[in-house]
N, C-alpha and C. Protein backbone atom coordinates (compact mmCIF):
# COMPACT_ATOMS: atom_id res chain seq x y z
N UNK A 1 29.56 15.99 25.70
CA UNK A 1 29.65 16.65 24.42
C UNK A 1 28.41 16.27 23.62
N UNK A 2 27.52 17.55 23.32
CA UNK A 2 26.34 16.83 22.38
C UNK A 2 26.76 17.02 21.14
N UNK A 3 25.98 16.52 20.47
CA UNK A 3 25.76 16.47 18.58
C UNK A 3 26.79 17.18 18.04
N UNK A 4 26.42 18.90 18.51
CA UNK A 4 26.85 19.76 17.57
C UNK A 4 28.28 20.16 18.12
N UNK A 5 28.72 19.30 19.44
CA UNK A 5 30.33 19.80 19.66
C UNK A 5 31.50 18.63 19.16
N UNK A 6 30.46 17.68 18.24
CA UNK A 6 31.29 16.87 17.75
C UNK A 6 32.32 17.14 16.83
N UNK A 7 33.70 16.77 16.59
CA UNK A 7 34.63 16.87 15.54
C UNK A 7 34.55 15.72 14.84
N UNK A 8 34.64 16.05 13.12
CA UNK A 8 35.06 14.71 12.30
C UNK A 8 36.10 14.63 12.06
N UNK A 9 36.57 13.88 11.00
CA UNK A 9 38.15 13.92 10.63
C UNK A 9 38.40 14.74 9.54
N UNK A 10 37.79 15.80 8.96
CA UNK A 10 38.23 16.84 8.08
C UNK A 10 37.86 18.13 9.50
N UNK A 11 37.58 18.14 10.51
CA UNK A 11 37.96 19.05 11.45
C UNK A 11 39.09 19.10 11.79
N UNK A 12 39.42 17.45 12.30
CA UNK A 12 40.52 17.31 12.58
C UNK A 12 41.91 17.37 12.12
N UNK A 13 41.61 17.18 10.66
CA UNK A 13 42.57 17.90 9.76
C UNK A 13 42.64 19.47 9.57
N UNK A 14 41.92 20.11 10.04
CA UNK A 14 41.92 21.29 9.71
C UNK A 14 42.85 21.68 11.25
N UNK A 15 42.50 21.10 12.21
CA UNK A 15 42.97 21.54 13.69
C UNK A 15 44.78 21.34 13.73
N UNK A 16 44.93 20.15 12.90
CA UNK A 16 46.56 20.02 13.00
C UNK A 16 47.34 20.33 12.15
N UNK A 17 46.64 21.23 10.71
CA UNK A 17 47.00 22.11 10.16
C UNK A 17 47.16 23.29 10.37
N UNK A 18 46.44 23.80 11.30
CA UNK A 18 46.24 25.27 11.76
C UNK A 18 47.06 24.81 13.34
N UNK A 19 47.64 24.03 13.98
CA UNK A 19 48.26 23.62 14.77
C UNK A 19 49.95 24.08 14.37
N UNK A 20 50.27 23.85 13.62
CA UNK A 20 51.42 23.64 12.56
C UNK A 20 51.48 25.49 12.15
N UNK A 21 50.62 25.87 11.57
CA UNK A 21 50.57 27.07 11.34
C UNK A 21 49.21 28.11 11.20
N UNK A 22 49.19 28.91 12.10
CA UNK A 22 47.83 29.53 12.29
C UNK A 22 47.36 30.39 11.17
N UNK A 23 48.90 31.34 10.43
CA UNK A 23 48.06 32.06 9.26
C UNK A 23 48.38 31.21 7.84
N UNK A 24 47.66 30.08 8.17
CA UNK A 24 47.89 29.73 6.35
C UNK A 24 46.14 30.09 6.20
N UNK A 25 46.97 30.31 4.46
CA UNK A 25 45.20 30.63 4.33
C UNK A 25 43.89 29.61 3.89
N UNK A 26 43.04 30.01 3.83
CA UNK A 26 42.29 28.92 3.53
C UNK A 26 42.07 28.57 2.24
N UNK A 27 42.74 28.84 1.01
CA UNK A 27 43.06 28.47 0.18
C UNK A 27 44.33 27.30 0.13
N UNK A 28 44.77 27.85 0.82
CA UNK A 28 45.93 26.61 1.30
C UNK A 28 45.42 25.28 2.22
N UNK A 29 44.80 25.84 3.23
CA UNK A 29 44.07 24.25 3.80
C UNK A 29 42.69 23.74 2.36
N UNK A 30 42.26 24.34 1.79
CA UNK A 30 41.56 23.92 0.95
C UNK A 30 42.20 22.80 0.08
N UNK A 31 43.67 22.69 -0.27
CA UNK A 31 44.47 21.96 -1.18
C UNK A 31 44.57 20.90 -0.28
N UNK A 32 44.45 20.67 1.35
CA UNK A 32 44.90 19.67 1.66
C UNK A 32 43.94 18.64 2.34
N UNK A 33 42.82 19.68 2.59
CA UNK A 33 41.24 18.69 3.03
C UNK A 33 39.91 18.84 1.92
N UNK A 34 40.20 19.13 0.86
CA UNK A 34 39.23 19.12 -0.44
C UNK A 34 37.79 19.75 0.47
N UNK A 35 37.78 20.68 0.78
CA UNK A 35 36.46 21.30 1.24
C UNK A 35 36.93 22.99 0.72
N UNK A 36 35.77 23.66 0.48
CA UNK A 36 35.51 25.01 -0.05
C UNK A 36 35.88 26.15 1.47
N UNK A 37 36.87 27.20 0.55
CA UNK A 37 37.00 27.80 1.88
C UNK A 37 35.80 28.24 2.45
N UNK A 38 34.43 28.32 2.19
CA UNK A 38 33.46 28.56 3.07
C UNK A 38 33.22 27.78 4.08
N UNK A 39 33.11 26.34 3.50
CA UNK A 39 33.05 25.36 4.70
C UNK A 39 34.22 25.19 5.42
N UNK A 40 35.32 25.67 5.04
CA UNK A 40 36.87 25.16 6.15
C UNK A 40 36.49 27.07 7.13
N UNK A 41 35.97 28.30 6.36
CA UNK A 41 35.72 29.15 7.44
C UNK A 41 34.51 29.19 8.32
N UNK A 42 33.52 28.45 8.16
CA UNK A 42 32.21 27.79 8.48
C UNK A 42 33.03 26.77 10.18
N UNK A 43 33.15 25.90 9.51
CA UNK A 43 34.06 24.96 10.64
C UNK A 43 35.57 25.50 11.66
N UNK A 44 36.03 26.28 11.37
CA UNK A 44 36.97 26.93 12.21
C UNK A 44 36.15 28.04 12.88
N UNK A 45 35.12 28.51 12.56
CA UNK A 45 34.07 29.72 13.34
C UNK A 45 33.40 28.39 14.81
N UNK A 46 32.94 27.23 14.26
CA UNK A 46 32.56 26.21 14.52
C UNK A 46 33.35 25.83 15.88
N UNK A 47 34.39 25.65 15.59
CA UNK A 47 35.58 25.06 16.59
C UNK A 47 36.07 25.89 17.77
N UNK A 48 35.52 27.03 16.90
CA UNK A 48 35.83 28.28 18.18
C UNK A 48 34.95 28.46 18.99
N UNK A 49 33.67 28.38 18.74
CA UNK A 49 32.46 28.72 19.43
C UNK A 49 32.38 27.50 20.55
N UNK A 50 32.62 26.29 20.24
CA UNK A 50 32.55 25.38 20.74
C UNK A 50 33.99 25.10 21.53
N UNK A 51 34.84 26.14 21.75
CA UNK A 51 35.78 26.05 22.68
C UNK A 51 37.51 25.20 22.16
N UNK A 52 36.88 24.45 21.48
CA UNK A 52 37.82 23.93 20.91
C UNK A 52 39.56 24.12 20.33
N UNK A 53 39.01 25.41 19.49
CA UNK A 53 40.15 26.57 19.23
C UNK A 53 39.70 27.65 20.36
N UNK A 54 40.97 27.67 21.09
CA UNK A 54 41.01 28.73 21.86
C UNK A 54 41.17 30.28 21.63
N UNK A 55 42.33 29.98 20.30
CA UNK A 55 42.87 31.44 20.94
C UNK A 55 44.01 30.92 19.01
N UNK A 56 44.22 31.82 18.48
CA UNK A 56 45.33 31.71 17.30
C UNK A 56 46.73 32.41 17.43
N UNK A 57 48.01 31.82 17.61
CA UNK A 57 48.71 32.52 18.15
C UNK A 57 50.08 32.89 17.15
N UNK A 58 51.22 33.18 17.57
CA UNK A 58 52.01 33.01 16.99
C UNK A 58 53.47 32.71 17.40
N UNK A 59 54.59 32.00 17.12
CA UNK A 59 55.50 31.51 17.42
C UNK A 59 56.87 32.69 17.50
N UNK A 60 56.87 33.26 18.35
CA UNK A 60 57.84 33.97 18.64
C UNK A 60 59.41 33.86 18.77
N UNK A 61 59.97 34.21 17.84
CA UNK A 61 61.68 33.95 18.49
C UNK A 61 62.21 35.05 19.28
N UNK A 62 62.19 34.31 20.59
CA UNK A 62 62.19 35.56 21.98
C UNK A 62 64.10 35.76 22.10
N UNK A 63 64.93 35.32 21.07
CA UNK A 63 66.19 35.38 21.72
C UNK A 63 66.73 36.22 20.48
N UNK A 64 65.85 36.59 19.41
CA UNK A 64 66.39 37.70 18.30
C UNK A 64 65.66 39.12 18.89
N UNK A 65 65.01 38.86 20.06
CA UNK A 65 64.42 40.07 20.52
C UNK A 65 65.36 40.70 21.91
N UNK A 66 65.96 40.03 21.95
CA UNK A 66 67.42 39.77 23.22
C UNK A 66 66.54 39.08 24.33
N UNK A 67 66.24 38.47 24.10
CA UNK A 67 65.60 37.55 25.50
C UNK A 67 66.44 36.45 25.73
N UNK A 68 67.45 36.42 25.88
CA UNK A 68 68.47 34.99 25.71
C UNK A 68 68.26 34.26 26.73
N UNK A 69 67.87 34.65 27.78
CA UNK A 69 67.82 33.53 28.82
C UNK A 69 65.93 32.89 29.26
N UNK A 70 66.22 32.24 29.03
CA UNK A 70 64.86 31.71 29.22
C UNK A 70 64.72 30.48 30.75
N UNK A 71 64.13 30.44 31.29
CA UNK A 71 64.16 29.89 32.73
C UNK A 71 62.46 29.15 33.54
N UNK A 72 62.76 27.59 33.58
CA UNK A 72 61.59 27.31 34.26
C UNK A 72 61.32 27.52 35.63
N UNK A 73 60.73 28.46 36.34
CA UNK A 73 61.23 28.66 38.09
C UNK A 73 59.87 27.86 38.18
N UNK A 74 60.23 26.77 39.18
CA UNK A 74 59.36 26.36 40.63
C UNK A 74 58.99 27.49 41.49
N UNK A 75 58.00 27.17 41.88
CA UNK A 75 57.39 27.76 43.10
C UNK A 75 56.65 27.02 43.89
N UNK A 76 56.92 27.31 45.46
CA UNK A 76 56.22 26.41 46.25
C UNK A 76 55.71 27.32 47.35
N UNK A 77 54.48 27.42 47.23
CA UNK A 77 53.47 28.45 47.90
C UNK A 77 53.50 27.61 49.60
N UNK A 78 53.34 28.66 50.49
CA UNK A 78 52.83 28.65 51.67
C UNK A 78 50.94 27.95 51.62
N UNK A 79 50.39 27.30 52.55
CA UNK A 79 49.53 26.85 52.70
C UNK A 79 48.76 27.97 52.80
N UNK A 80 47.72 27.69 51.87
CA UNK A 80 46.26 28.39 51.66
C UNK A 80 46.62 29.96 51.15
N UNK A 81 47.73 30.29 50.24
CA UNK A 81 48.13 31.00 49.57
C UNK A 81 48.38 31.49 47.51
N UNK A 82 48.22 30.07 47.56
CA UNK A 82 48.13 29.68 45.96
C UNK A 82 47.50 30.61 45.41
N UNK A 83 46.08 30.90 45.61
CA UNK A 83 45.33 31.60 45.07
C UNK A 83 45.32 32.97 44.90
N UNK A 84 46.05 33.89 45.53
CA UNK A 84 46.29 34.99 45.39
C UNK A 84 47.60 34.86 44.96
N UNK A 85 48.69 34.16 45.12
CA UNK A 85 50.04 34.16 44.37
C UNK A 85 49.99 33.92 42.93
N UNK A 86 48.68 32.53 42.71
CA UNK A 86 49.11 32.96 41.05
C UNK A 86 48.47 34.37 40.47
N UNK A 87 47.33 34.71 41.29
CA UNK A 87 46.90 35.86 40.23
C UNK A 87 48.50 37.22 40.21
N UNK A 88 48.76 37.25 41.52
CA UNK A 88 50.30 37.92 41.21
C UNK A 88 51.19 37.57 40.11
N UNK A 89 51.59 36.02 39.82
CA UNK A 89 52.85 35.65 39.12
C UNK A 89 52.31 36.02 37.79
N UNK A 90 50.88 36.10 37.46
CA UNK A 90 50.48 36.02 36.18
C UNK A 90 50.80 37.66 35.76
N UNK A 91 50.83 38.46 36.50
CA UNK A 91 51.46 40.18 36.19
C UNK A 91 52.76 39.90 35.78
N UNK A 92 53.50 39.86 35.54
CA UNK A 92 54.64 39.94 35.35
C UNK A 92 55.11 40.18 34.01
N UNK A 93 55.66 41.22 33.13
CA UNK A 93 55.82 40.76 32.18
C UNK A 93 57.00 39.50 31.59
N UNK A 94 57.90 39.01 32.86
CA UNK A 94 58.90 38.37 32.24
C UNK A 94 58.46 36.74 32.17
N UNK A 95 57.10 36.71 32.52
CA UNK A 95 56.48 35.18 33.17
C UNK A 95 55.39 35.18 32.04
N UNK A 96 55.87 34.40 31.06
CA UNK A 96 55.38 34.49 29.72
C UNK A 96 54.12 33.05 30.17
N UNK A 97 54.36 32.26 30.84
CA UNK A 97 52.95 31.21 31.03
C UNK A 97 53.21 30.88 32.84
N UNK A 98 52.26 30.95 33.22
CA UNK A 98 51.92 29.97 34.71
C UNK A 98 51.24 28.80 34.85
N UNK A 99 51.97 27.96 34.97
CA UNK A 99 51.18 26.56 35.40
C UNK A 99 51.13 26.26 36.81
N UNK A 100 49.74 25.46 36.91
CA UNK A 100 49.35 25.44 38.16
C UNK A 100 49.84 23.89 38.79
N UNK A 101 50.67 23.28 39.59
CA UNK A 101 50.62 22.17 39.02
C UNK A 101 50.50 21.15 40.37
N UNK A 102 50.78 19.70 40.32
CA UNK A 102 50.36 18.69 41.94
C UNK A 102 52.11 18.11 42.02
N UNK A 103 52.33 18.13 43.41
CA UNK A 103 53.63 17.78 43.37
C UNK A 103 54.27 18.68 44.43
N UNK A 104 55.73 18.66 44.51
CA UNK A 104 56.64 19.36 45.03
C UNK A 104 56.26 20.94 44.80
N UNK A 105 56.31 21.37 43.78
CA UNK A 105 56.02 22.67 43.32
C UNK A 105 54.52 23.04 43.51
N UNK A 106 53.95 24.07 43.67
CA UNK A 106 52.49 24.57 43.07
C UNK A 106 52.60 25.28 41.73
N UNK A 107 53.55 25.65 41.42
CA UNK A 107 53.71 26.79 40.49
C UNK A 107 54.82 26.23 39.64
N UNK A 108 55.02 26.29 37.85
CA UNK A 108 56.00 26.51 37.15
C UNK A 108 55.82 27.67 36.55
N UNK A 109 56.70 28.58 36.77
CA UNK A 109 57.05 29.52 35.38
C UNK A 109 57.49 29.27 34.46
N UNK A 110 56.82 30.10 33.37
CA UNK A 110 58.14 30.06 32.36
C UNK A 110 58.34 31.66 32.08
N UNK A 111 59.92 32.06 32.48
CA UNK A 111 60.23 33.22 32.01
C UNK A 111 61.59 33.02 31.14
N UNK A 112 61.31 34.48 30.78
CA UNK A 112 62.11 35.19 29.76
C UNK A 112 62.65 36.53 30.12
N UNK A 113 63.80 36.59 30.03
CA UNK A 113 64.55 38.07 30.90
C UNK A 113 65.60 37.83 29.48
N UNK A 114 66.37 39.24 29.47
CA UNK A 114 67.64 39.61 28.89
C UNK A 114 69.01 39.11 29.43
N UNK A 115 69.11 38.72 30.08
CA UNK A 115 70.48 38.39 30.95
C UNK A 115 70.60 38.02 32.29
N UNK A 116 71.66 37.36 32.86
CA UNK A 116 71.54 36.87 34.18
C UNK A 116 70.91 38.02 35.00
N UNK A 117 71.58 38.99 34.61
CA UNK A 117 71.18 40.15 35.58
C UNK A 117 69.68 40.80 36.32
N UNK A 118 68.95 40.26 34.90
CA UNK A 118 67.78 40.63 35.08
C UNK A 118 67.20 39.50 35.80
N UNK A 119 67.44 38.14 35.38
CA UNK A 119 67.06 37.28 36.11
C UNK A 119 67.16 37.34 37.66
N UNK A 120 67.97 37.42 38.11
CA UNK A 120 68.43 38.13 39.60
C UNK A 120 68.29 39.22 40.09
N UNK A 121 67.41 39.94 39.49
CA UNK A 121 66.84 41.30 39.78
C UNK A 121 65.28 40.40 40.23
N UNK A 122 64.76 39.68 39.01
CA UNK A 122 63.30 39.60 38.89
C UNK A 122 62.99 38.47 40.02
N UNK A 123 64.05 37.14 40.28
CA UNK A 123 63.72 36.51 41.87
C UNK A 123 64.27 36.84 42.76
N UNK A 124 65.03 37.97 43.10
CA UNK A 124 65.38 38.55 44.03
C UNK A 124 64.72 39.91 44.59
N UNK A 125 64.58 40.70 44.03
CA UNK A 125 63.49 41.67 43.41
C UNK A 125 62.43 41.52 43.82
N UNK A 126 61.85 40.58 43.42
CA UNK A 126 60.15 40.44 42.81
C UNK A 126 59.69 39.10 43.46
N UNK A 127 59.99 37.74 43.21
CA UNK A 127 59.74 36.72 43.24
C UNK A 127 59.68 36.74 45.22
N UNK A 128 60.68 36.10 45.37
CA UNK A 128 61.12 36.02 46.98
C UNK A 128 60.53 37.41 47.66
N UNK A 129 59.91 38.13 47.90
CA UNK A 129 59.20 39.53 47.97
C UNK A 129 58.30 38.91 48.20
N UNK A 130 57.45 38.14 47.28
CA UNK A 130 56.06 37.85 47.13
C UNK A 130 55.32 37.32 48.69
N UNK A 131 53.93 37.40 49.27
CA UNK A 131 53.54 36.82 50.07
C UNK A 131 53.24 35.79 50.19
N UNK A 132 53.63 34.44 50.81
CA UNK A 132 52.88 33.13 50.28
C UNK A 132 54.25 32.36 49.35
N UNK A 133 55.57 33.05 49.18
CA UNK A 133 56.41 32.32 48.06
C UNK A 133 57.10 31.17 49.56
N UNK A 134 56.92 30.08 49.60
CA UNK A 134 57.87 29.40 50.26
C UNK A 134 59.61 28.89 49.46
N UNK A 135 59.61 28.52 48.72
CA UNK A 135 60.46 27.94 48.20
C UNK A 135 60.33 28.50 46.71
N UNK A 136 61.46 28.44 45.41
CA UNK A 136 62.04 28.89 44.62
C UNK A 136 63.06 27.62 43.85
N UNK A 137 62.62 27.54 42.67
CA UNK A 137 64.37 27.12 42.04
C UNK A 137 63.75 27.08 40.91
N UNK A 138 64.72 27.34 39.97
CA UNK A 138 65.27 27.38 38.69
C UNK A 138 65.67 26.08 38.02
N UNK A 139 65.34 26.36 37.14
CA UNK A 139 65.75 25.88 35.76
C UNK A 139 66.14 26.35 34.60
N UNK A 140 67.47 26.32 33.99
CA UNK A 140 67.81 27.06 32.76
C UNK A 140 67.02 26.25 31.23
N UNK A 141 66.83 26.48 30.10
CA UNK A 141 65.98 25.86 29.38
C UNK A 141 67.30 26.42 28.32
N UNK A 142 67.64 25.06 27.88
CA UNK A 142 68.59 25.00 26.80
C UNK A 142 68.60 25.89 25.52
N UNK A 143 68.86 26.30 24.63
CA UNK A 143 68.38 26.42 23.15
C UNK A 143 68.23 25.35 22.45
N UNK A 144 67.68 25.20 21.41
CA UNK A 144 68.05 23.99 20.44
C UNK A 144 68.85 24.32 19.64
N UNK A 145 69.10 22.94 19.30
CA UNK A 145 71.02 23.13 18.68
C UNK A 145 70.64 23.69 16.85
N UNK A 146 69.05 23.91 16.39
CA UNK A 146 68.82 24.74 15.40
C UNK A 146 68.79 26.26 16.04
N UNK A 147 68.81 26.78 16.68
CA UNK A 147 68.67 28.14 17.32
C UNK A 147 70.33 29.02 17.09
C-alpha cells in the first residue's frame, strides 16, 4: 500500500459510518467527523478509487418480499470442476452470494426461495443437474427473534 492508499482515522470514521448506513447524507456524517461535506465527498471518491469501498448497497428485508425461506447449501464439487461450477451457481437468481471456500465443502450458498417447494424444485431441479456437483446439504438459516 503506498502513500496515497493510506486511511486515517477520520476515513475510518467515515467507513463505519457509511458501514452502518450507506445513504446518510453528508451533512449528517459531517455532524459526526467535523470535516466539510467536500472533504467527507473528496475522501469517499478517494476510498473508492483505491478499492477500498467497493460497491454501496442496501439492506433488504427478503421475507416482506415472500422470500421466507432462506438456506445455506454446501456444495462439494467433483475434482477439477470448481471453476466452471461456480461461474454456473453464480446465475441463479435464488443464490443471492457464492462463497468459495477450503474444507469439506468448495462452495456455500446463500439462497432465498418462497417456500419449501421452491427450494426442492431449485436442488432438485437445478442444483443436483449441475456437472461437477458431488455432494449437497443444506442448511436452514433461522430468522431473528426481531424479524
Amino acid at each position: 500500500m503506498d502513500s496515497m492508499d493510506r486511511v486515517d482515522d477520520k476515513d475510518l470514521q467515515i467507513i463505519e459510518i457509511l458501514s452502518s448506513n450507506a445513504r446518510i447524507s453528508l451533512r449528517d456524517i459531517k455532524k459526526k467527523v467535523n470535516l466539510s461535506p467536500s472533504s467527507i465527498r473528496n475522501r469517499m471518491e478517494h476510498l473508492v478509487e483505491i478499492g477500498i469501498i467497493r460497491r454501496y448497497t442496501v439492506d433488504i428485508d427478503y421475507r416482506k418480499m415472500g422470500f421466507d425461506i432462506q438456506v445455506l447449501v454446501q456444495i462439494t464439487a467433483r475434482p477439477g470442476t470448481s471453476r466452471d461450477l461456480y461461474a454456473q451457481l453464480s446465475k441463479y437468481k435464488q443464490v443471492s452470494e457464492v462463497l468459495r471456500t477450503a474444507g469439506p465443502a468448495n462452495f456455500i450458498l446463500r439462497v432465498r426461495v418462497k417456500d419449501i417447494a421452491e427450494l426442492t424444485r431449485f436442488i432438485t431441479g437445478e442444483l443436483e443437474r449441475l456437472e461437477g456437483v458431488q455432494r449437497i446439504e443444506t442448511m436452514f438459516i433461522l430468522p431473528d427473534d426481531e424479524e
